[in-house]
Protein backbone atom coordinates (compact mmCIF):
# COMPACT_ATOMS: atom_id res chain seq x y z
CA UNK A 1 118.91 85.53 89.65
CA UNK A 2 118.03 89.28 89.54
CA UNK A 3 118.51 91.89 87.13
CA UNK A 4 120.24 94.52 86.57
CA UNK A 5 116.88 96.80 86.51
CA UNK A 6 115.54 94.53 89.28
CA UNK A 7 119.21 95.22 91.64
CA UNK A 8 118.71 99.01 90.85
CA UNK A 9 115.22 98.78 91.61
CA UNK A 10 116.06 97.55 94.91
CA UNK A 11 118.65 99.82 95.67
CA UNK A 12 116.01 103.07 94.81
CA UNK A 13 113.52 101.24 97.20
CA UNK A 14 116.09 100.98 100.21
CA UNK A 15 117.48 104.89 99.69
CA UNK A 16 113.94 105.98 99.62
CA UNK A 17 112.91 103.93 102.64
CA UNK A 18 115.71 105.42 104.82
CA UNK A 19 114.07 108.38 106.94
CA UNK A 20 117.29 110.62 106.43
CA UNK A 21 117.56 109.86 102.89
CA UNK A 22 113.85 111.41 102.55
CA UNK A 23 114.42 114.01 104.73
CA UNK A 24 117.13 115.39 102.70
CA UNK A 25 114.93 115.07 99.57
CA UNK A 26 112.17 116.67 100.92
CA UNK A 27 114.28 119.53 102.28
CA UNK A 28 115.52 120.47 98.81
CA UNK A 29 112.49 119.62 96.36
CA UNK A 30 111.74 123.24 96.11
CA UNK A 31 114.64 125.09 97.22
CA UNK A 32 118.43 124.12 96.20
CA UNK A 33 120.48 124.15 99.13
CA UNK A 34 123.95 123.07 100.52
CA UNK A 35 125.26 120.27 102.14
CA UNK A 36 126.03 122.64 105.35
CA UNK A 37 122.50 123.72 105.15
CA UNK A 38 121.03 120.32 105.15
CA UNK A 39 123.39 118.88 108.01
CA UNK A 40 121.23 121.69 109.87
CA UNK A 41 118.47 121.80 109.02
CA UNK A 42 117.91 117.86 108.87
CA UNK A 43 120.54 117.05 112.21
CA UNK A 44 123.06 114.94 110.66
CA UNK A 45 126.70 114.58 110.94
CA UNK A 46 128.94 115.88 107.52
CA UNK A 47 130.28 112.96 106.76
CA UNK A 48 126.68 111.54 106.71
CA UNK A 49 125.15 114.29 104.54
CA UNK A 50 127.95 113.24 101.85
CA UNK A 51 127.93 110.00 101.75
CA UNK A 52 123.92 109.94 101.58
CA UNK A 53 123.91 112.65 98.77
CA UNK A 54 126.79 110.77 96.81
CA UNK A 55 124.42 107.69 96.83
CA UNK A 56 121.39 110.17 96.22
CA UNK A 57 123.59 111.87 93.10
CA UNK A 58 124.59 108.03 91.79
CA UNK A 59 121.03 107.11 91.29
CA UNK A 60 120.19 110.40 89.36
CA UNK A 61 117.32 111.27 92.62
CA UNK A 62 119.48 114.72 93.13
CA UNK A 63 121.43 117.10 90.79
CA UNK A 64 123.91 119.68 91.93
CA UNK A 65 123.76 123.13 90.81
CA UNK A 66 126.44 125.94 91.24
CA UNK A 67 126.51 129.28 92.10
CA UNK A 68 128.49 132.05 93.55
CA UNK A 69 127.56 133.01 97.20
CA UNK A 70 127.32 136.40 98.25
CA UNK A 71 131.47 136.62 99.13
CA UNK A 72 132.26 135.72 95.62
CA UNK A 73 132.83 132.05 96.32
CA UNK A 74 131.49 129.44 94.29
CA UNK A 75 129.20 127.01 96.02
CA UNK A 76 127.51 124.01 95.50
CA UNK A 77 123.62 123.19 96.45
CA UNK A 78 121.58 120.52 95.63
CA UNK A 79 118.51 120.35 94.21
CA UNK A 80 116.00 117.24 94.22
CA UNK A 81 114.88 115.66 90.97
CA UNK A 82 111.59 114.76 92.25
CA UNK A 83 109.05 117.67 91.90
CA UNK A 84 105.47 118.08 94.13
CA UNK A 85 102.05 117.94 92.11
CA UNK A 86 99.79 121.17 93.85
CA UNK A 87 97.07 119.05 93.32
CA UNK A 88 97.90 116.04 94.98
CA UNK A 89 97.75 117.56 98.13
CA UNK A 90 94.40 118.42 98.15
């Protein structure tokens, strides 16, 4: 019988072994952006891009910020919770 740390173990592994799932987190690690932005950007339906960043948001892996765009109107971006070490690419 599993548990409960060992089911949301799991559940991390399979989000971050799902290629859309990382491109979406490595899309906003540095720069916040919106779900509109990332169905571009990463070539994915809407109704995908929710749903995966709803799953994403559930498991604390993404945070949303908002702002007000440029028209006035406030908008939602995302922002990954996972952060790049400069040094660990060298």
């Amino acid at each position: 019988m599993l548990e409960v740390r060992d089911e949301t173990n799991k559940e991390i592994q399979d989000l971050l072994s799902d290629n859309t799932n990382r491109m979406i987190l490595q899309s906003i690690i540095t720069t916040p952006k919106s779900t509109s932005q990332l169905c571009i950007e990463c070539n994915i339906p809407t109704s995908t891009a929710y749903r995966k960043m709803q799953k994403l948001s559930e498991h604390k892996m993404i945070r949303k910020i908002g702002t007000i765009n440029e028209s006035g109107k406030r908008e939602i971006l995302y922002k990954s919770n996972f952060f790049v070490l400069k040094n660990a690419l060298k």
